[in-house]
PDB file of N, CA and C in Angstrom:
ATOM      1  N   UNK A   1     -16.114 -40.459 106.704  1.00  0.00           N
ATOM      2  CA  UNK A   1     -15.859 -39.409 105.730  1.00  0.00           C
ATOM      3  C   UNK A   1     -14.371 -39.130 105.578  1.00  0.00           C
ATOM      4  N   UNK A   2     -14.053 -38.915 104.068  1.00  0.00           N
ATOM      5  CA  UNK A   2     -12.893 -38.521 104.435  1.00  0.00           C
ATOM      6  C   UNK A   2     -12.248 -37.437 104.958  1.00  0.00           C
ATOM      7  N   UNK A   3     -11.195 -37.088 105.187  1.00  0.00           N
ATOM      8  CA  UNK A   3     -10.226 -35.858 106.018  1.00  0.00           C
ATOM      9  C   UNK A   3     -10.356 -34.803 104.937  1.00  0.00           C
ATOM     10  N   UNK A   4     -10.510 -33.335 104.853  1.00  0.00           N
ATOM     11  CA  UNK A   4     -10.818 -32.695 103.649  1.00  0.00           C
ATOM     12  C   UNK A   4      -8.880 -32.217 104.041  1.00  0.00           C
ATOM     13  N   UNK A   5      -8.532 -32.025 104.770  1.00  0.00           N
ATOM     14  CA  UNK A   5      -6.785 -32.090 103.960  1.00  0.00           C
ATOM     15  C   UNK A   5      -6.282 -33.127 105.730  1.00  0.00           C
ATOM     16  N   UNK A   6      -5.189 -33.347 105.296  1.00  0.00           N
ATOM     17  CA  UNK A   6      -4.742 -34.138 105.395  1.00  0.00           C
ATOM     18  C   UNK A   6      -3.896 -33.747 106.917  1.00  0.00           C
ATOM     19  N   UNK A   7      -4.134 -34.630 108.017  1.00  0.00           N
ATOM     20  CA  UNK A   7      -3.952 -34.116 109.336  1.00  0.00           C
ATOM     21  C   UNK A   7      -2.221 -34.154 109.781  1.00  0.00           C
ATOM     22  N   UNK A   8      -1.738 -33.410 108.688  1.00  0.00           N
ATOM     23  CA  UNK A   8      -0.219 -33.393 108.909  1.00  0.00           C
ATOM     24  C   UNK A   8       0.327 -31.618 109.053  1.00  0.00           C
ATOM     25  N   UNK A   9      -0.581 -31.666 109.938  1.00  0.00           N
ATOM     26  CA  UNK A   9      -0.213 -30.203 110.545  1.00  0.00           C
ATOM     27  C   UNK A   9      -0.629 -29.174 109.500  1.00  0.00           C
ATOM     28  N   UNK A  10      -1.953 -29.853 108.970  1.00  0.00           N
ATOM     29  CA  UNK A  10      -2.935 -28.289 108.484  1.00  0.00           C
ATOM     30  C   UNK A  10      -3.361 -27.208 109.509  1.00  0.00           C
ATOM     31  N   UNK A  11      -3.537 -26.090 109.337  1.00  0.00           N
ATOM     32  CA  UNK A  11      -3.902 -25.197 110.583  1.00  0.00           C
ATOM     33  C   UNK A  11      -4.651 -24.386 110.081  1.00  0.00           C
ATOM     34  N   UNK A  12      -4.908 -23.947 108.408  1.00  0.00           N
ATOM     35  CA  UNK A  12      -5.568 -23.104 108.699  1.00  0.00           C
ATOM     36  C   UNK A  12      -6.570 -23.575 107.229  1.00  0.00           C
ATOM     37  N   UNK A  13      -8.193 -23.190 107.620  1.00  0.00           N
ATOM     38  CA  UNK A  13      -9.040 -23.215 106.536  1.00  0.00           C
ATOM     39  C   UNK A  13      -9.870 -22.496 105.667  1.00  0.00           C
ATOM     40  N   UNK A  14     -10.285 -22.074 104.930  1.00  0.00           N
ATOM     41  CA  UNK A  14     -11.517 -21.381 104.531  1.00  0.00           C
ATOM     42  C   UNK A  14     -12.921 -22.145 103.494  1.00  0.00           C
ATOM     43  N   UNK A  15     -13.768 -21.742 104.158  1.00  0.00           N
ATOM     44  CA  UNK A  15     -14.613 -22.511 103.051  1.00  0.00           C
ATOM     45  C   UNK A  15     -16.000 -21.435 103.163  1.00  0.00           C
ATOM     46  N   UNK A  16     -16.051 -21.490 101.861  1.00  0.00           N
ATOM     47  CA  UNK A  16     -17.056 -19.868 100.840  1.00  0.00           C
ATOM     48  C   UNK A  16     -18.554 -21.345 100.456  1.00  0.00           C
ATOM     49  N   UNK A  17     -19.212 -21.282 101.693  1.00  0.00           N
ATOM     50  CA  UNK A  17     -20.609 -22.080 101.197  1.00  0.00           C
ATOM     51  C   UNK A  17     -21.445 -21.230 100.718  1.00  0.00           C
ATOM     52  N   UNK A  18     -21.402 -20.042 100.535  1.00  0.00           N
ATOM     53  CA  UNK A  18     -22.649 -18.737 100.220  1.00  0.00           C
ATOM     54  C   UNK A  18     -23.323 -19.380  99.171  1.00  0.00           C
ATOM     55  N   UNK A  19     -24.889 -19.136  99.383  1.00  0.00           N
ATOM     56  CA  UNK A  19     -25.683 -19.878  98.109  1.00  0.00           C
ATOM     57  C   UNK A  19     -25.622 -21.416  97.916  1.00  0.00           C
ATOM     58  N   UNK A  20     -24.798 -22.052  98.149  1.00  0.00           N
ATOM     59  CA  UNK A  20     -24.870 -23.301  98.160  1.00  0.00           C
ATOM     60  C   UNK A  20     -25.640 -24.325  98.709  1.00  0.00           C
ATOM     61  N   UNK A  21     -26.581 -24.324  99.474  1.00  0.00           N
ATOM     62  CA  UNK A  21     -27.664 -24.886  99.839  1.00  0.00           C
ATOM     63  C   UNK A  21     -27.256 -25.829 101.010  1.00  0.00           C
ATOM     64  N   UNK A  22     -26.260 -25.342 101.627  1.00  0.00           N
ATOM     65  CA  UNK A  22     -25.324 -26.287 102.699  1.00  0.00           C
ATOM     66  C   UNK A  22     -26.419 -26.131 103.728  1.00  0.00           C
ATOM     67  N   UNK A  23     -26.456 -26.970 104.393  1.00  0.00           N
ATOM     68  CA  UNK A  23     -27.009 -27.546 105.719  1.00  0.00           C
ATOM     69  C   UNK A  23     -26.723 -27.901 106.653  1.00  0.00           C
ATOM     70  N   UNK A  24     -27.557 -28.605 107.835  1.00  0.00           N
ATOM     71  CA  UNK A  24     -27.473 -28.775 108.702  1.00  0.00           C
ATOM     72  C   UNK A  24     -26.607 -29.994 108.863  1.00  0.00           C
ATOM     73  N   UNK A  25     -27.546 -30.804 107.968  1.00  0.00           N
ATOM     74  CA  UNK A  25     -26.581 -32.020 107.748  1.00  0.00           C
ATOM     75  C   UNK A  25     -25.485 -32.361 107.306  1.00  0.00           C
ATOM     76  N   UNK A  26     -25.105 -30.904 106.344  1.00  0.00           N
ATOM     77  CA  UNK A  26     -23.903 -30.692 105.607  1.00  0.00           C
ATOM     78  C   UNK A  26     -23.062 -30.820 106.711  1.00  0.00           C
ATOM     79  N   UNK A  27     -23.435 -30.107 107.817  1.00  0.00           N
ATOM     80  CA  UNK A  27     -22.275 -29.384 108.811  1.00  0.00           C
ATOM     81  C   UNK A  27     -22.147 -30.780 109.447  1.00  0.00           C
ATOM     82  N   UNK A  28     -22.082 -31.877 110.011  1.00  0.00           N
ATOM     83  CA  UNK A  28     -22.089 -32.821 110.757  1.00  0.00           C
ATOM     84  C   UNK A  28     -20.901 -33.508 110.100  1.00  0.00           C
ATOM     85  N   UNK A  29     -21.306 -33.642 108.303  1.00  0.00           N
ATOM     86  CA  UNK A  29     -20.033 -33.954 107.542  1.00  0.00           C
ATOM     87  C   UNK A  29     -18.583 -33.137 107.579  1.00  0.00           C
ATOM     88  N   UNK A  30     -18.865 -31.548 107.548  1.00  0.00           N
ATOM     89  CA  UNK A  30     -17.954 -31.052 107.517  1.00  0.00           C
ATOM     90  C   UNK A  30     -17.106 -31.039 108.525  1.00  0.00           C
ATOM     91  N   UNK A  31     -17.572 -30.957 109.688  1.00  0.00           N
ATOM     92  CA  UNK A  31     -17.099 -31.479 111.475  1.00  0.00           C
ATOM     93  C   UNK A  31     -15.989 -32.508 111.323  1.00  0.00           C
ATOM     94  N   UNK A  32     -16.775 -33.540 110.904  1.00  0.00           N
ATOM     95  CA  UNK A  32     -16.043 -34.855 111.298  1.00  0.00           C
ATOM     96  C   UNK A  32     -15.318 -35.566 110.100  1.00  0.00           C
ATOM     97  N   UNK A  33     -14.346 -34.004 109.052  1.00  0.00           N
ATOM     98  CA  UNK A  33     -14.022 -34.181 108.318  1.00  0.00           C
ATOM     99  C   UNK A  33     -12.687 -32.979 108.284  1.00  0.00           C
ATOM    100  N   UNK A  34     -13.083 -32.615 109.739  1.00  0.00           N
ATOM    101  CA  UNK A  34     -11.992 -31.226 110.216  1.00  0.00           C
ATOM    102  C   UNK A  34     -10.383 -31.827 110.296  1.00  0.00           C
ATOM    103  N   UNK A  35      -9.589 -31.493 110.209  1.00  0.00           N
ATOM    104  CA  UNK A  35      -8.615 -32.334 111.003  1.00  0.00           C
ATOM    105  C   UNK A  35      -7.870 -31.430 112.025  1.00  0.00           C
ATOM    106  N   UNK A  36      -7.485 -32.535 112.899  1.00  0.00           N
ATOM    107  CA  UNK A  36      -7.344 -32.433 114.208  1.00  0.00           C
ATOM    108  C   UNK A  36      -6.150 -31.277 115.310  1.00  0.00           C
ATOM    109  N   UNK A  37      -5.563 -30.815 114.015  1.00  0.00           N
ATOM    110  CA  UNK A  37      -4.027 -29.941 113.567  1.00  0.00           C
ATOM    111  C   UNK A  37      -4.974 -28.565 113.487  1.00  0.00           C
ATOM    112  N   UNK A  38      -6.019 -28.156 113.092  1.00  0.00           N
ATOM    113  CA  UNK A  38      -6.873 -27.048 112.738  1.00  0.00           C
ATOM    114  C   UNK A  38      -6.558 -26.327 114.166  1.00  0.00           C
ATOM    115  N   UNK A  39      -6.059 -24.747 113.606  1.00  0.00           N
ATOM    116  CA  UNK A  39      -5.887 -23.923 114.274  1.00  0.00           C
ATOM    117  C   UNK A  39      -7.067 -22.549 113.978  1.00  0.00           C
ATOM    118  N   UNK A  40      -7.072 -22.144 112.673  1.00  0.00           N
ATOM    119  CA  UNK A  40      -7.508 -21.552 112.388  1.00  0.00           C
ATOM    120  C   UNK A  40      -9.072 -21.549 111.260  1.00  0.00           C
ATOM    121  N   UNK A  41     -10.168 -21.177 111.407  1.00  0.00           N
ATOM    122  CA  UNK A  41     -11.428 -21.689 110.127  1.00  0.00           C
ATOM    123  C   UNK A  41     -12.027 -20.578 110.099  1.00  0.00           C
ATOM    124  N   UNK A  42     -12.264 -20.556 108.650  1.00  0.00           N
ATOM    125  CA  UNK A  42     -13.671 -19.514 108.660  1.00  0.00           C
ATOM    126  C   UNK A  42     -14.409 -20.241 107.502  1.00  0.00           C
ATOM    127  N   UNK A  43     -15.878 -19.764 107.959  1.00  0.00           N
ATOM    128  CA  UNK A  43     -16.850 -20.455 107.078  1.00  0.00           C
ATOM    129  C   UNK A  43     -17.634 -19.629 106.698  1.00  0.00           C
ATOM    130  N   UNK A  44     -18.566 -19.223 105.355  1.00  0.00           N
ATOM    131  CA  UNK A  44     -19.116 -18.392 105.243  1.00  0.00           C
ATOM    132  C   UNK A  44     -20.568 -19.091 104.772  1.00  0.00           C
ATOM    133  N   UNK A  45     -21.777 -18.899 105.392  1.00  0.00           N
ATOM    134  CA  UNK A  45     -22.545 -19.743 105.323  1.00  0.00           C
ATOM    135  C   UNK A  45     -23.552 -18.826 104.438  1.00  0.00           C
ATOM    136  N   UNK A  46     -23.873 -17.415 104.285  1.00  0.00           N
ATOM    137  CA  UNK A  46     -24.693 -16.610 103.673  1.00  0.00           C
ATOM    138  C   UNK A  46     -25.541 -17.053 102.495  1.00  0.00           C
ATOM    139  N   UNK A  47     -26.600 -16.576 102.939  1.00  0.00           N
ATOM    140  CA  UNK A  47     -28.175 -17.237 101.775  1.00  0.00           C
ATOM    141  C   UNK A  47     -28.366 -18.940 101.487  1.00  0.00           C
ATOM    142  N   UNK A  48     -28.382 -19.490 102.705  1.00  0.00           N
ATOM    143  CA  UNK A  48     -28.590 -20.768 103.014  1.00  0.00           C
ATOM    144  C   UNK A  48     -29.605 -21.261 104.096  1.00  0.00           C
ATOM    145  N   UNK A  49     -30.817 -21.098 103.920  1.00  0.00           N
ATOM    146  CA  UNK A  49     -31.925 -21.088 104.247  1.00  0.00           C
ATOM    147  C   UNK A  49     -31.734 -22.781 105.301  1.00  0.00           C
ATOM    148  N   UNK A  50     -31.475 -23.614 104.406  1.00  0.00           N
ATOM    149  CA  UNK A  50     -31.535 -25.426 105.231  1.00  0.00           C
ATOM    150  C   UNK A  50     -30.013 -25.430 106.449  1.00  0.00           C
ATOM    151  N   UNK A  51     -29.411 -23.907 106.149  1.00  0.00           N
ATOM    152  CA  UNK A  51     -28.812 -24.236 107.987  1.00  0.00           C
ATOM    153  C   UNK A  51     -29.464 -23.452 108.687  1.00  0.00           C
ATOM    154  N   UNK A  52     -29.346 -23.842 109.995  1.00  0.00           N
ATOM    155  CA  UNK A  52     -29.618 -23.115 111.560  1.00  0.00           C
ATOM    156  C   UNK A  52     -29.578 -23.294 112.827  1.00  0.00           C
ATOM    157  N   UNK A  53     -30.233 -23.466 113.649  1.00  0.00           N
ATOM    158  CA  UNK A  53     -30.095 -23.802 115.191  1.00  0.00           C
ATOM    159  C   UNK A  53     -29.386 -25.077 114.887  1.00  0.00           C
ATOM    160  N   UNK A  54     -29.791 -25.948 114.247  1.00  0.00           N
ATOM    161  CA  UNK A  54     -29.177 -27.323 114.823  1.00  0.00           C
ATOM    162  C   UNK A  54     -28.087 -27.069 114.326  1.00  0.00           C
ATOM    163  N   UNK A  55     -27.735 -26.742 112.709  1.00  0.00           N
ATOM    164  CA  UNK A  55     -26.436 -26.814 112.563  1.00  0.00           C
ATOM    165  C   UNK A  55     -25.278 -25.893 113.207  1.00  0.00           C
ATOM    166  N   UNK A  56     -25.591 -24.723 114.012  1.00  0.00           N
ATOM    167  CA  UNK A  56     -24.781 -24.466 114.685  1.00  0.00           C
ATOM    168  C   UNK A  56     -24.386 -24.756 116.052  1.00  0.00           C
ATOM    169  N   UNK A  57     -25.103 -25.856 116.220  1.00  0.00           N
ATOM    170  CA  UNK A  57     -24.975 -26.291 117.305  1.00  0.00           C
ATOM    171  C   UNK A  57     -23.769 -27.789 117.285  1.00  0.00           C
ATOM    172  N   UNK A  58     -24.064 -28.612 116.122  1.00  0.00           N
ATOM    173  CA  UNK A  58     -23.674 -29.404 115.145  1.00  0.00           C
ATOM    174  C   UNK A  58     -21.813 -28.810 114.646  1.00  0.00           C
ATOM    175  N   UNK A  59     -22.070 -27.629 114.535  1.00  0.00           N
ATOM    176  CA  UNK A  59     -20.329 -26.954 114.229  1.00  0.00           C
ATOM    177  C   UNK A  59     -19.823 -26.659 115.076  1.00  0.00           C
ATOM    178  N   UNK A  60     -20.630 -26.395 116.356  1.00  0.00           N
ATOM    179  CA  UNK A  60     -19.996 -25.910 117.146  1.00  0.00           C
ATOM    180  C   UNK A  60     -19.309 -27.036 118.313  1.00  0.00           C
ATOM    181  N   UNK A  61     -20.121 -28.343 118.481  1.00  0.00           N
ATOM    182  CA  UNK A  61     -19.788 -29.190 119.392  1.00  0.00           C
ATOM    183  C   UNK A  61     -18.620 -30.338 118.151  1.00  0.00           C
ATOM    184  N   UNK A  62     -18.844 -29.792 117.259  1.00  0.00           N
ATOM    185  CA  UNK A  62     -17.504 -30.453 116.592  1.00  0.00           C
ATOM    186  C   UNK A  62     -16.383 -29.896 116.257  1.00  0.00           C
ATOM    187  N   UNK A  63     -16.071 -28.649 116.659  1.00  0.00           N
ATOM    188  CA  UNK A  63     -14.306 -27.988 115.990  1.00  0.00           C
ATOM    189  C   UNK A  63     -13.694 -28.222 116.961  1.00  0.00           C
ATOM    190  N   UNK A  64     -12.170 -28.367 116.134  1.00  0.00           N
ATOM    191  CA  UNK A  64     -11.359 -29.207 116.891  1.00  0.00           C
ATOM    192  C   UNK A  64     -10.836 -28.533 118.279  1.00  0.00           C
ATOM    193  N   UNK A  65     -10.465 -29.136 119.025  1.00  0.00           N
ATOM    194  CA  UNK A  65     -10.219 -28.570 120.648  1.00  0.00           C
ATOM    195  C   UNK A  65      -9.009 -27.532 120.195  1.00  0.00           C
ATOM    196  N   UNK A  66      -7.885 -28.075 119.417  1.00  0.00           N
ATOM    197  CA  UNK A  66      -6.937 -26.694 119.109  1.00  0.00           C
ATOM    198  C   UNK A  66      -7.154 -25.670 118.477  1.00  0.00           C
ATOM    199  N   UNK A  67      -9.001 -25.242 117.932  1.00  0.00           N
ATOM    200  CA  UNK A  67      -9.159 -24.198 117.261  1.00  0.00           C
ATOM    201  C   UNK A  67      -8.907 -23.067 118.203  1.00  0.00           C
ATOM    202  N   UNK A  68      -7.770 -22.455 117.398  1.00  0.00           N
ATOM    203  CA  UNK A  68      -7.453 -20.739 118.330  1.00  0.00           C
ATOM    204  C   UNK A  68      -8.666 -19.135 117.464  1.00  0.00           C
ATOM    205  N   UNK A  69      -8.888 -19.442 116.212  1.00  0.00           N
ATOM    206  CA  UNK A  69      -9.334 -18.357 115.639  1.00  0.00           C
ATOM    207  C   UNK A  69     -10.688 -19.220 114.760  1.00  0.00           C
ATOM    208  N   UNK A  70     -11.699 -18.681 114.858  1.00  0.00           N
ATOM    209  CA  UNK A  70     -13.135 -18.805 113.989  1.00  0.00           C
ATOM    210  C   UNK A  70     -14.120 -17.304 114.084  1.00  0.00           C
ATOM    211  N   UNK A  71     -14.012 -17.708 112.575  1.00  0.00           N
ATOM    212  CA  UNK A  71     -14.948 -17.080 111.391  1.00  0.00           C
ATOM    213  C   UNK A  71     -15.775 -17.347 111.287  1.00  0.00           C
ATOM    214  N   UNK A  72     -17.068 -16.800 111.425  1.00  0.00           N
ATOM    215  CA  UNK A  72     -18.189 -17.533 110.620  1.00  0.00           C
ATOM    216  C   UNK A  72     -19.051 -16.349 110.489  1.00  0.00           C
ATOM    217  N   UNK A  73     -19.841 -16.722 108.867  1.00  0.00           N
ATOM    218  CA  UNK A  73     -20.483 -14.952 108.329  1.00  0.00           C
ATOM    219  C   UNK A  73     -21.990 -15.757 108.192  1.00  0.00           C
ATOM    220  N   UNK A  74     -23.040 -15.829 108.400  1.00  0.00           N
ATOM    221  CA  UNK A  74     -24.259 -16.097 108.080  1.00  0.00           C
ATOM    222  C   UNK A  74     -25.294 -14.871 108.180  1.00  0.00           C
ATOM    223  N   UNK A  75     -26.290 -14.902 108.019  1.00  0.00           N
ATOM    224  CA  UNK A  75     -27.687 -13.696 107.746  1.00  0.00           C
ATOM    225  C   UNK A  75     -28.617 -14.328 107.732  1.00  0.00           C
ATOM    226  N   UNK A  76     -29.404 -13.320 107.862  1.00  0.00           N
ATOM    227  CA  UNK A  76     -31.111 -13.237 107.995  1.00  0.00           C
ATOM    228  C   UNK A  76     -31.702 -14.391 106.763  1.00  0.00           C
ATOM    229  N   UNK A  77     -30.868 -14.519 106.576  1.00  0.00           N
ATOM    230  CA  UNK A  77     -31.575 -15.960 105.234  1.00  0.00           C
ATOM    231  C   UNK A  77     -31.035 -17.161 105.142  1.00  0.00           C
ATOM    232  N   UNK A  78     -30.696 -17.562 106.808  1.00  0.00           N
ATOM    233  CA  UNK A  78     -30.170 -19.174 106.979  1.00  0.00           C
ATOM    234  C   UNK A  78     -31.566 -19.081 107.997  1.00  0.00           C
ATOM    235  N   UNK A  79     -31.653 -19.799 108.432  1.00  0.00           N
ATOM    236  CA  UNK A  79     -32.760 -20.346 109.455  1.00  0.00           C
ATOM    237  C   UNK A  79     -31.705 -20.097 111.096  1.00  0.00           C
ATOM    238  N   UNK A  80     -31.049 -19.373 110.992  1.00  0.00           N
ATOM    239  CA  UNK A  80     -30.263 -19.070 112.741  1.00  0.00           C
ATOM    240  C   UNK A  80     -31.148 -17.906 113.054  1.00  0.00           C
ATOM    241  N   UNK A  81     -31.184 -18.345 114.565  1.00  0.00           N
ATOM    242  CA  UNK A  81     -31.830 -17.764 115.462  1.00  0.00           C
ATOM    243  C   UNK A  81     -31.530 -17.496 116.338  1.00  0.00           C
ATOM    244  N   UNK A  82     -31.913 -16.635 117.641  1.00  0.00           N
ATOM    245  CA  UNK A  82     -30.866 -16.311 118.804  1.00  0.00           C
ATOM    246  C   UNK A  82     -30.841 -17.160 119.173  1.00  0.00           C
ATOM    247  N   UNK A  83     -31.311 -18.613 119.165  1.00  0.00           N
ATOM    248  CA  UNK A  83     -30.693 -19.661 119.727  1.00  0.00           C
ATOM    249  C   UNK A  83     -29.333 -20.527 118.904  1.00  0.00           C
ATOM    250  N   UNK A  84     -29.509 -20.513 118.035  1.00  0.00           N
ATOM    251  CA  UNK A  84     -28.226 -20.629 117.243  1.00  0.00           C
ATOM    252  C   UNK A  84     -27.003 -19.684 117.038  1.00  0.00           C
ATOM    253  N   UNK A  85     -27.371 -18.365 117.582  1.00  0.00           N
ATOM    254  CA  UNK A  85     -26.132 -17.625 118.000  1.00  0.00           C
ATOM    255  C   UNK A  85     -25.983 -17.698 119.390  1.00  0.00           C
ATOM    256  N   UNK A  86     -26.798 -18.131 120.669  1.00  0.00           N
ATOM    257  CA  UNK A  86     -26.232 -18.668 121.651  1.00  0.00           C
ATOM    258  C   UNK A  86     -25.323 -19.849 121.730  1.00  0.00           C
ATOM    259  N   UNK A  87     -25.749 -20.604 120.847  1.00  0.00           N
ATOM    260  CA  UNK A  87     -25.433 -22.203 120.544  1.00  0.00           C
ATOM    261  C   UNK A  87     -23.762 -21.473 120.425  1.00  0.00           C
ATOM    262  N   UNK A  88     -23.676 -20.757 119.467  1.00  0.00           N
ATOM    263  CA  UNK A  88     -22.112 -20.433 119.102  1.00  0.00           C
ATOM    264  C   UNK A  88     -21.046 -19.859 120.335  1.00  0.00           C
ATOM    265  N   UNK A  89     -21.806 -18.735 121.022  1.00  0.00           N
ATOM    266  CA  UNK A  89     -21.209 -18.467 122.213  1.00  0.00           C
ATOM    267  C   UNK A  89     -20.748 -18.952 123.487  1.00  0.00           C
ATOM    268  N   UNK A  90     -21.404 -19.988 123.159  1.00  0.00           N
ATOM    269  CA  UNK A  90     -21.243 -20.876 124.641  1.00  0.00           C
ATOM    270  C   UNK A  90     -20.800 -22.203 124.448  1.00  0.00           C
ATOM    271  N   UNK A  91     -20.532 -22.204 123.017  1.00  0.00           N
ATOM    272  CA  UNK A  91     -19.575 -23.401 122.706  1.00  0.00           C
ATOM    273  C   UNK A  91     -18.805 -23.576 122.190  1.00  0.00           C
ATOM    274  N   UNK A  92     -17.678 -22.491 122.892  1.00  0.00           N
ATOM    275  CA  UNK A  92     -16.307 -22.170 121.804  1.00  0.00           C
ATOM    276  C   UNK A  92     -15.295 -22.992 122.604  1.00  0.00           C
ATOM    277  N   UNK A  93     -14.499 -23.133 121.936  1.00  0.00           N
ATOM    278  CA  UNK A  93     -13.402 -24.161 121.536  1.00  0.00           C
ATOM    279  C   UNK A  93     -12.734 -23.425 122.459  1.00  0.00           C
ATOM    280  N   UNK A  94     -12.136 -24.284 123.967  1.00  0.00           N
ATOM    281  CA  UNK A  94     -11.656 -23.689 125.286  1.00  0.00           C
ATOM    282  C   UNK A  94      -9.984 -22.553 124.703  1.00  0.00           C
ATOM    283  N   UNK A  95      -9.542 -22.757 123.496  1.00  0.00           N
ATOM    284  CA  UNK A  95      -8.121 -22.253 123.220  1.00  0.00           C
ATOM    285  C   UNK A  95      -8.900 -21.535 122.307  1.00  0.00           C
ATOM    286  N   UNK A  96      -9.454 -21.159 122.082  1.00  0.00           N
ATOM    287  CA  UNK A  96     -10.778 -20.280 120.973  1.00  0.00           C
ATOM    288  C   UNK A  96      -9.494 -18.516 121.440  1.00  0.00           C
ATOM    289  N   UNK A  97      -9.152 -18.289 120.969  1.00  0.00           N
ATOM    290  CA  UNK A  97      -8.559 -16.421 120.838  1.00  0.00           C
ATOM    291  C   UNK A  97      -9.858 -15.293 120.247  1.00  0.00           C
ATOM    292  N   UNK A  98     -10.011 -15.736 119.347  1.00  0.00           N
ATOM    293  CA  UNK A  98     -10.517 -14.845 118.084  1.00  0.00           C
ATOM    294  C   UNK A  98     -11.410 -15.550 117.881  1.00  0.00           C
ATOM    295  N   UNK A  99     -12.539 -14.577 117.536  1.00  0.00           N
ATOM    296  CA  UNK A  99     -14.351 -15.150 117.083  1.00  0.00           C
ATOM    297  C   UNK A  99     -14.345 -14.055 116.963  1.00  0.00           C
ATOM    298  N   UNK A 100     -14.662 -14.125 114.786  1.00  0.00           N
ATOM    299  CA  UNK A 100     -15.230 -13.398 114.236  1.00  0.00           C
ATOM    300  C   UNK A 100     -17.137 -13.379 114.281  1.00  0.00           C
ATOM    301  N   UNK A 101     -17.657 -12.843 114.257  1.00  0.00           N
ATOM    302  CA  UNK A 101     -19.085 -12.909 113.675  1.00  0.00           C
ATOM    303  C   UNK A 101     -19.612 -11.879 113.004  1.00  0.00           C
ATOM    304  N   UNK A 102     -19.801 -12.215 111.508  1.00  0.00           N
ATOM    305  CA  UNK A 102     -20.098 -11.635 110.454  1.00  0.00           C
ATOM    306  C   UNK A 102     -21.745 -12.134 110.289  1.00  0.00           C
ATOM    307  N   UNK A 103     -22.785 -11.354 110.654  1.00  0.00           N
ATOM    308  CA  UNK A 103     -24.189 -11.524 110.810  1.00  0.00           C
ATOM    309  C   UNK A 103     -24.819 -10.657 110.208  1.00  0.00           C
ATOM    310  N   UNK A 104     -24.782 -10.244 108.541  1.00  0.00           N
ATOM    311  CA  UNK A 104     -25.200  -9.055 107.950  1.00  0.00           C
ATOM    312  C   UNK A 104     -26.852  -9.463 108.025  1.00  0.00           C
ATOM    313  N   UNK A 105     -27.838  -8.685 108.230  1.00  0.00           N
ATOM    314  CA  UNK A 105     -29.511  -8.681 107.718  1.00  0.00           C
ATOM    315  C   UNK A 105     -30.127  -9.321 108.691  1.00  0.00           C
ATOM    316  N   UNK A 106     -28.824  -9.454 109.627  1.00  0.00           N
ATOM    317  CA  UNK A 106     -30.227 -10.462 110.759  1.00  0.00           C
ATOM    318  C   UNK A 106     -30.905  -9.668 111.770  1.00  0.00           C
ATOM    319  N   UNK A 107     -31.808 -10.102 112.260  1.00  0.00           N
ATOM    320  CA  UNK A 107     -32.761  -9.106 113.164  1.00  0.00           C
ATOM    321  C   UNK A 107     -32.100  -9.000 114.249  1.00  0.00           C
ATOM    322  N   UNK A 108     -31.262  -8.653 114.854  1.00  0.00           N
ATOM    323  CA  UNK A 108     -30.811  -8.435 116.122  1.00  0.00           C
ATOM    324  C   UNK A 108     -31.627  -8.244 117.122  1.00  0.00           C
ATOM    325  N   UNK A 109     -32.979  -8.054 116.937  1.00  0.00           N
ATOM    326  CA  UNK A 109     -34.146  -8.372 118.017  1.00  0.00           C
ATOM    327  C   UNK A 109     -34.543  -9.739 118.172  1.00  0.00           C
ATOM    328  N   UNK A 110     -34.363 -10.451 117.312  1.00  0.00           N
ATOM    329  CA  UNK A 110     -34.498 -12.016 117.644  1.00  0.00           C
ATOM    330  C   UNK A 110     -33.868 -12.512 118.446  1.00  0.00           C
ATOM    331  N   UNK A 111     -32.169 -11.729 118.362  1.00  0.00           N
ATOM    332  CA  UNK A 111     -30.816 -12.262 119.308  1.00  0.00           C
ATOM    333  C   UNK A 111     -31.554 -11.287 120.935  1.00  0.00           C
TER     334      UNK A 111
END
């Protein structure tokens, strides 16, 4: 796949998937399409039913080792589950600073 910018000391990203029907499989592409300079990402995954456990498991064992700051906003209408918000917690990026989690509508009794 190709590099979505170009690994000459990009650091920081955003990407607005809301509604877009992004996936699990999406995320495997988007991973291994990070570049390697990435300091900073946020992703907003909201009303995307075809991601969940796997794909956060899938984003999470792929951001790059220099990520210092991640974003990520999903809800009650992706398929994540408290196992896909464990998946996130326990697989942060060892220079990880900052972890946002933006989780509007989700059952927090599931977590």
């Amino acid at each position: 796949p190709a590099v979505l910018a170009e690994d000459a000391g990009t650091k920081v990203l955003c990407f607005n998937f809301t509604n877009l029907n992004f996936t699990d499989q999406d995320a495997t592409l988007l991973v291994k399409s990070l570049p390697t300079s990435l300091e900073a990402l946020t992703i907003s995954l909201r009303f995307n039913p075809g991601f969940g456990d796997d794909g956060c498991s899938i984003l999470m064992k792929g951001l790059p080792e220099n990520l210092q700051e991640f974003q990520i906003s999903f809800d009650g209408l992706t398929g994540v589950t408290g196992l896909g918000f464990a998946t996130i917690v326990s697989n942060l990026p060892r220079k990880l600073e900052h972890l946002f989690l933006d989780i509007p509508f989700l059952d927090m009794a599931e977590i």
